[in-house]
C-alpha atoms as a PDB file:
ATOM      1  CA  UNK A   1      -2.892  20.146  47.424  1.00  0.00           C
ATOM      2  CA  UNK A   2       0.163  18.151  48.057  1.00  0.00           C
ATOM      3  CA  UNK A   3      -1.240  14.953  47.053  1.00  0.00           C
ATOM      4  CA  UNK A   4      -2.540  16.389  43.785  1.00  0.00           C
ATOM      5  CA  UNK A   5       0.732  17.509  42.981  1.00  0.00           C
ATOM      6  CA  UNK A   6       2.458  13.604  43.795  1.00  0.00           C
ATOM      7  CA  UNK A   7      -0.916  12.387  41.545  1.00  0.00           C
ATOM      8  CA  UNK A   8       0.203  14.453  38.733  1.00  0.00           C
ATOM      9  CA  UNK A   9       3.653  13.904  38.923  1.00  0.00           C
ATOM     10  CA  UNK A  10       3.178  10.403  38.971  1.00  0.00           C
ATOM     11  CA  UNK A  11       1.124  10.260  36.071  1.00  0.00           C
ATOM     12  CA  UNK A  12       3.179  12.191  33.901  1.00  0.00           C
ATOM     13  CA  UNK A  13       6.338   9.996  34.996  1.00  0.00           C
ATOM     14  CA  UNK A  14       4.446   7.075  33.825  1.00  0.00           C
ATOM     15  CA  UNK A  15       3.118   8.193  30.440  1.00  0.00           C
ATOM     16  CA  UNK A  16       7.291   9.366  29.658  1.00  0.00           C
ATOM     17  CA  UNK A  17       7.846   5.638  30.544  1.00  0.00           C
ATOM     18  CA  UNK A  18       5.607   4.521  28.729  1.00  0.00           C
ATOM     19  CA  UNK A  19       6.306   6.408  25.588  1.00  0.00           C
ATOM     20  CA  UNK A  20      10.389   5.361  25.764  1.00  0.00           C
ATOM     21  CA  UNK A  21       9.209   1.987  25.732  1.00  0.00           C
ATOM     22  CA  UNK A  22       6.952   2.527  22.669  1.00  0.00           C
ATOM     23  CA  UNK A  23       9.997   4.239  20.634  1.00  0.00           C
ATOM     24  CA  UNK A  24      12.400   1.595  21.492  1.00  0.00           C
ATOM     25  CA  UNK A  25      14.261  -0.038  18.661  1.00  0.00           C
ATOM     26  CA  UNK A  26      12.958  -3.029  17.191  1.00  0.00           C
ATOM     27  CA  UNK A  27      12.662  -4.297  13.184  1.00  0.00           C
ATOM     28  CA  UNK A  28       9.647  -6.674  12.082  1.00  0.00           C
ATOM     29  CA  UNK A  29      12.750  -7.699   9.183  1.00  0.00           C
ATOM     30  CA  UNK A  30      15.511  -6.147   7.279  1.00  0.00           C
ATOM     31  CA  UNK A  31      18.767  -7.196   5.528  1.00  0.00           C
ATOM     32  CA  UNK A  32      22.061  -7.191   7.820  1.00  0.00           C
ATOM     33  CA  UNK A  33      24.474  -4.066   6.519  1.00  0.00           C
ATOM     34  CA  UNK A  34      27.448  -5.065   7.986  1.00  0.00           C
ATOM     35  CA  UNK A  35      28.602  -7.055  10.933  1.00  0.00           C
ATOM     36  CA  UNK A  36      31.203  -6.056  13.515  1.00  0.00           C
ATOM     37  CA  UNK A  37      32.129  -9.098  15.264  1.00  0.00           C
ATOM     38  CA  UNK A  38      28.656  -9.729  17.535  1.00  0.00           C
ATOM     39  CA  UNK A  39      27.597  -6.032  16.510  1.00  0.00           C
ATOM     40  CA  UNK A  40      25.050  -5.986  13.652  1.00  0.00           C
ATOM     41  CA  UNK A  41      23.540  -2.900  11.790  1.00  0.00           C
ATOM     42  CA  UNK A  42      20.539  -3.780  10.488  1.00  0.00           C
ATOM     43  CA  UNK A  43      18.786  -1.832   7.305  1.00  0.00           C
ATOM     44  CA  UNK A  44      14.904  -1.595   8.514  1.00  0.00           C
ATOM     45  CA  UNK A  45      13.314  -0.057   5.234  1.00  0.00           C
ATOM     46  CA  UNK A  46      15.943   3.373   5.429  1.00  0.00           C
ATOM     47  CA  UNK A  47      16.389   3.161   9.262  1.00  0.00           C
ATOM     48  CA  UNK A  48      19.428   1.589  10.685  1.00  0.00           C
ATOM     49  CA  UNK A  49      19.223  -0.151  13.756  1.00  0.00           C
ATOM     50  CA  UNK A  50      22.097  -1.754  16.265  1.00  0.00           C
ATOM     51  CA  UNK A  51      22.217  -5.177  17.708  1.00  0.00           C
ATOM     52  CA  UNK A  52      23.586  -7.952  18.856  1.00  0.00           C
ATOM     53  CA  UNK A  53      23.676 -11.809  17.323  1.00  0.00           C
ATOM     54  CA  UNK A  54      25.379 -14.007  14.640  1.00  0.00           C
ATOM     55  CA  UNK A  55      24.643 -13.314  11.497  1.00  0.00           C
ATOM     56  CA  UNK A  56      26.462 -12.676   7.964  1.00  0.00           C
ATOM     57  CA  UNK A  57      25.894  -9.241   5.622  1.00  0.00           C
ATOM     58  CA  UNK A  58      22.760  -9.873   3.137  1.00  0.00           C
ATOM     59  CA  UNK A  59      20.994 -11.941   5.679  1.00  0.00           C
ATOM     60  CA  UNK A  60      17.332 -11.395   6.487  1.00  0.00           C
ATOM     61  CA  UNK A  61      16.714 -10.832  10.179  1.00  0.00           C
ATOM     62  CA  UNK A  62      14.215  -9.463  12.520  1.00  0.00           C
ATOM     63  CA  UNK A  63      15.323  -7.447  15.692  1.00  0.00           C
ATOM     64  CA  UNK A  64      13.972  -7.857  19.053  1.00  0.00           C
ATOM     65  CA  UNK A  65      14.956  -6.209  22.375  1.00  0.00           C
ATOM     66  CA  UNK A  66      18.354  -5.681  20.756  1.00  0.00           C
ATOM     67  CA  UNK A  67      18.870  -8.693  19.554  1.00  0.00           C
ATOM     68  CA  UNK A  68      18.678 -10.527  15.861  1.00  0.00           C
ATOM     69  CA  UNK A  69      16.591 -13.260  14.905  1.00  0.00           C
ATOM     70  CA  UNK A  70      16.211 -14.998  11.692  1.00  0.00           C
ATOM     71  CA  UNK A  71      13.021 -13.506   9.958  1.00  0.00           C
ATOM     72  CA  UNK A  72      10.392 -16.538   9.815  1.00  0.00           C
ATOM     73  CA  UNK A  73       9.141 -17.205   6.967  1.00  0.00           C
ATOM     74  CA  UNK A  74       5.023 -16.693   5.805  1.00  0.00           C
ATOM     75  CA  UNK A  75       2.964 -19.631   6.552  1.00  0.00           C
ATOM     76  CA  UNK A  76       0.843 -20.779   3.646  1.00  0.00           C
ATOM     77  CA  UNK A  77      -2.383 -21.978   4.344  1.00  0.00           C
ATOM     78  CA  UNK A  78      -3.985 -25.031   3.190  1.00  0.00           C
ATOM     79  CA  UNK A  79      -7.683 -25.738   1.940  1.00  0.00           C
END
């Protein structure tokens, strides 16, 4: 009985881990709102998102782990 109890416990600690690290805050791209020395809000289609990284107000950026990156640009194929 006891070890059906640690089993379950166990499982359902992982699957809350596992669902934090699904919701955390990241942005494919947005446009920078405003910049607060190396804090950045970041507009991600009506949801604002904090991070960290140089970049000016207007600019196109993705955010990663908490960090900004500048959003790369769509490769177009050739023939």
């Amino acid at each position: 009985m006891r070890t059906k109890v640690l089993a379950i416990c166990s499982a359902l600690m992982f699957t809350v881990a596992m669902t934090g690290m699904a919701f955390a805050e990241d942005c494919a791209s947005g446009t920078v709102k405003s910049v607060d020395g190396q804090n950045v809000v970041v507009d991600c289609g009506g949801k604002d998102v904090k991070a960290t990284g140089d970049a000016k107000v207007g600019d196109k950026v993705a955010v990663k782990d908490g960090k900004v990156a500048k959003a790369a640009k769509k490769k177009t194929e050739g023939c």
